[in-house]
Protein backbone atom coordinates (compact mmCIF):
# COMPACT_ATOMS: atom_id res chain seq x y z
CA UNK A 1 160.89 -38.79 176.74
CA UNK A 2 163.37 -37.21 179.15
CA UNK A 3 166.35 -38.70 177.93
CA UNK A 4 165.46 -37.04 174.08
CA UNK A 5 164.87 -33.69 176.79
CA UNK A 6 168.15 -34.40 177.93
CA UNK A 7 169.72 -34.36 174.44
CA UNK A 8 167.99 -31.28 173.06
CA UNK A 9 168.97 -29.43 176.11
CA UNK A 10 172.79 -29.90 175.22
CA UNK A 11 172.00 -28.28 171.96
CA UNK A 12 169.54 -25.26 172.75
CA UNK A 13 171.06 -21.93 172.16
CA UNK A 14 170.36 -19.10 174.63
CA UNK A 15 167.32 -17.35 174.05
CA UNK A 16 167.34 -13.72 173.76
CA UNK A 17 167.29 -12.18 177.41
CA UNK A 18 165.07 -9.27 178.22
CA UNK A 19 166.21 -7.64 181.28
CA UNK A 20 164.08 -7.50 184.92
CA UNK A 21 166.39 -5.19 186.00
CA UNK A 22 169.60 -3.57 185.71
CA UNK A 23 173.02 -4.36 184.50
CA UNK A 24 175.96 -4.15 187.06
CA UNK A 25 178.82 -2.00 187.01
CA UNK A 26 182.10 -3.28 185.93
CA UNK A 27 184.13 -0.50 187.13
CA UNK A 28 182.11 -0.25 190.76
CA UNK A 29 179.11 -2.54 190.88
CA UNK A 30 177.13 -1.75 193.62
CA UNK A 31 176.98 -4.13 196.53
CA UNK A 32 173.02 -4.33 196.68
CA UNK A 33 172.87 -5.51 193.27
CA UNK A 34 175.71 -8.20 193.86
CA UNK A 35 173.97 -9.28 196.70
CA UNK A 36 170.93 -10.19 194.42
CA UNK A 37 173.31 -11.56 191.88
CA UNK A 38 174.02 -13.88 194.32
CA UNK A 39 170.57 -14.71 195.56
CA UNK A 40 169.48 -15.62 192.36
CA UNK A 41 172.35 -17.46 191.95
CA UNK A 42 171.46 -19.39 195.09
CA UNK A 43 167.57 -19.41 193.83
CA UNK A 44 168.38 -21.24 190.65
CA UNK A 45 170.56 -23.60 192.53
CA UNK A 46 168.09 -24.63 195.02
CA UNK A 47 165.22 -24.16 192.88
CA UNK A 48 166.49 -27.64 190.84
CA UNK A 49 166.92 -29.59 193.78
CA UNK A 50 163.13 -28.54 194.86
CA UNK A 51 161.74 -29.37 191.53
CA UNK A 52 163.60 -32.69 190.99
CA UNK A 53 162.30 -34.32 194.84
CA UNK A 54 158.92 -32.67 193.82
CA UNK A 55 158.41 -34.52 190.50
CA UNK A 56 159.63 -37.94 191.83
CA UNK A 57 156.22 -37.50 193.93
CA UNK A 58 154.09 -37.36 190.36
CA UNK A 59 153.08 -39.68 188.28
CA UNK A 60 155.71 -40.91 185.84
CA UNK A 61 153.10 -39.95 183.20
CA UNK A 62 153.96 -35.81 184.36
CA UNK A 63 157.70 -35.58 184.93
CA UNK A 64 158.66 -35.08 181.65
CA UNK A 65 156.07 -32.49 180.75
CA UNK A 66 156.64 -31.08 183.77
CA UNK A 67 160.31 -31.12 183.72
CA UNK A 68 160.23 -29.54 180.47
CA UNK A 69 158.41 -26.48 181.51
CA UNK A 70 160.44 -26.21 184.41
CA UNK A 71 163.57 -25.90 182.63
CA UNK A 72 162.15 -23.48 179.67
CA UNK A 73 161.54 -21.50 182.91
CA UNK A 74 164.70 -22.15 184.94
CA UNK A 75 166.66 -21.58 181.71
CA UNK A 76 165.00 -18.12 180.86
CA UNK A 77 165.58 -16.58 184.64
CA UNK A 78 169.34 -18.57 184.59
CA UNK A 79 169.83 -16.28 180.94
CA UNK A 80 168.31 -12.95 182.54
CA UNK A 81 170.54 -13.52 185.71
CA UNK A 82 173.85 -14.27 183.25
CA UNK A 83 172.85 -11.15 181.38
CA UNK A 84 172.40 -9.02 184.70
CA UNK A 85 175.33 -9.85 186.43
CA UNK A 86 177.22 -10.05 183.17
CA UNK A 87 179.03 -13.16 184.19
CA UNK A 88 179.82 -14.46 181.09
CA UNK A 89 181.66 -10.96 180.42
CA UNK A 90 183.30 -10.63 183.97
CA UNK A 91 184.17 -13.74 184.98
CA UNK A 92 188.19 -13.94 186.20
CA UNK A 93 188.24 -10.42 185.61
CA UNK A 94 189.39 -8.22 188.64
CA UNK A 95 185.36 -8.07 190.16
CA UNK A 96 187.10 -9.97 193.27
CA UNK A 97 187.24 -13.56 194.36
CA UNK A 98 183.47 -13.43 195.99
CA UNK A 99 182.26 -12.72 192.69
CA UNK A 100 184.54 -15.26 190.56
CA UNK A 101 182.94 -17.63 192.74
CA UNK A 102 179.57 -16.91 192.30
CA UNK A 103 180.26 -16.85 188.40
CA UNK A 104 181.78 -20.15 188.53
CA UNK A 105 178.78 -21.56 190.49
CA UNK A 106 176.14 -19.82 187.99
CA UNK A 107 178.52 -21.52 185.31
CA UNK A 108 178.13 -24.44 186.51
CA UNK A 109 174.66 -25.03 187.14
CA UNK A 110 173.59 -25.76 183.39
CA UNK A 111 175.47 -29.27 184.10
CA UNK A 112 173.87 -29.59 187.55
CA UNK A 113 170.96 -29.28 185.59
CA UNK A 114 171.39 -31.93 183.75
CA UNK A 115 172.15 -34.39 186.08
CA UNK A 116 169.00 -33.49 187.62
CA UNK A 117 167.43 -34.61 184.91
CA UNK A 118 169.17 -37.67 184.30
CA UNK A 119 168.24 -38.50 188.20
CA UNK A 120 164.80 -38.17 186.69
CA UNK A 121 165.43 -40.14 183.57
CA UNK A 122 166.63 -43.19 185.78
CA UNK A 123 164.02 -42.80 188.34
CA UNK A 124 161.22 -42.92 185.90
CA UNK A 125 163.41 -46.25 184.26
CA UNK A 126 163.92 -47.79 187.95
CA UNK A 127 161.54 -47.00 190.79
CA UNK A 128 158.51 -44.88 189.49
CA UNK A 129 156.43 -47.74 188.40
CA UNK A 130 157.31 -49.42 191.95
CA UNK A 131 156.09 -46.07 193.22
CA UNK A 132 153.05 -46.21 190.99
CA UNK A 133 151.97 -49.67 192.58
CA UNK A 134 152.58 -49.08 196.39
CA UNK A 135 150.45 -45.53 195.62
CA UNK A 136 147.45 -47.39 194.01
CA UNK A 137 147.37 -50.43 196.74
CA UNK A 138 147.40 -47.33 199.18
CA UNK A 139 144.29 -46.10 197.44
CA UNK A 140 142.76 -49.23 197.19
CA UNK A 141 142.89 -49.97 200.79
CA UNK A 142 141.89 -46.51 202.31
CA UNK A 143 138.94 -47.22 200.04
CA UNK A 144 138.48 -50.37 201.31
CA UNK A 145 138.70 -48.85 205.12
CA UNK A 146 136.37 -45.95 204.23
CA UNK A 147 133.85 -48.24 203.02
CA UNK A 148 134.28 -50.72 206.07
CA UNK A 149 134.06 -47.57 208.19
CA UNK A 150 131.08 -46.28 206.69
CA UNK A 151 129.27 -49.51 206.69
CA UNK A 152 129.85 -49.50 210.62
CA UNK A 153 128.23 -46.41 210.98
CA UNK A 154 125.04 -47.20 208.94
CA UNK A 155 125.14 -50.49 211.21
CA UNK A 156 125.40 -48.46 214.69
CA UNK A 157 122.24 -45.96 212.95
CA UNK A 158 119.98 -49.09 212.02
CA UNK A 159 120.59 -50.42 215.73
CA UNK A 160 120.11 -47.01 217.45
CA UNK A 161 116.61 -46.07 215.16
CA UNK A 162 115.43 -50.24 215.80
CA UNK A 163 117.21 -50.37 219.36
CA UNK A 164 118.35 -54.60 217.99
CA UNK A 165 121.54 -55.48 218.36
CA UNK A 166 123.54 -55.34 214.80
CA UNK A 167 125.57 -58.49 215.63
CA UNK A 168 129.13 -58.68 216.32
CA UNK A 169 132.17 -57.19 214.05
CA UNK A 170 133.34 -58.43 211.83
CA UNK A 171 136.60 -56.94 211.96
């Protein structure tokens, strides 16, 4: 399932962007506004790193549904923040080196995207049924200890209400 994701992400078209805020200047953008540029620059950066170690924690069963609302999500704020900043208009214009590089990073992080995902894709192929098993023995034994523990207890009440001597562990 996440390698077809994979391939129908390389041929989505940008969605139509509807603004949260607005547009910056071209002749004098206004330093507040490039600072957010570039924190939501940063945000979407770090924001697929985040998701990506958080899903190899699920269930093989949810990446891919999860995944795929993540990056309908991701892909809408990475449109509005294109649109806002007006990278794709300003890029290796004369908006400065600082901002060159923060359009080249936003640039590239469609492909980091992508090899996000393909981590996924191979660690749903290669370790997330290995993952699956040690999880379930893990279950199955604190379980097993709960119920040992509990049976101890009801022992130790049965001795304390009769004052005999439940016999030795059995540990």
């Amino acid at each position: 399932m996440l390698t077809a994701s994979v391939l129908t992400a390389l041929f989505l078209s940008s969605p139509r962007v509807e603004l949260t805020g607005p547009k910056i200047s071209a002749d004098n953008p206004n330093p507040e506004e490039l600072l957010t540029c570039n924190r939501d620059v940063a945000l979407l950066l770090g924001e697929l790193g985040a998701k990506t170690a958080e899903f190899m924690g699920e269930p093989t069963a949810r990446i891919d549904r999860q995944w795929t609302e993540f990056s309908r999500q991701w892909r809408t704020h990475y449109d509005e923040v294109n649109a806002r900043c007006r990278f794709s208009e300003l890029a290796k214009t004369n908006m400065g080196t600082a901002y060159d590089r923060m359009a080249s990073v936003h640039g590239d992080l469609p492909a980091m995207r992508l090899k996000y995902q393909s981590l996924l894709v191979r660690f749903d192929e290669e370790q997330a049924n290995e993952l699956g098993r040690m999880t379930r023995a893990l279950d199955l034994s604190y379980a097993a200890l709960q119920k040992r523990a509990q049976e101890q207890d009801d022992d130790r009440r049965d001795y304390d209400r009769r004052g005999n001597d439940p016999g030795p562990d059995t540990d």
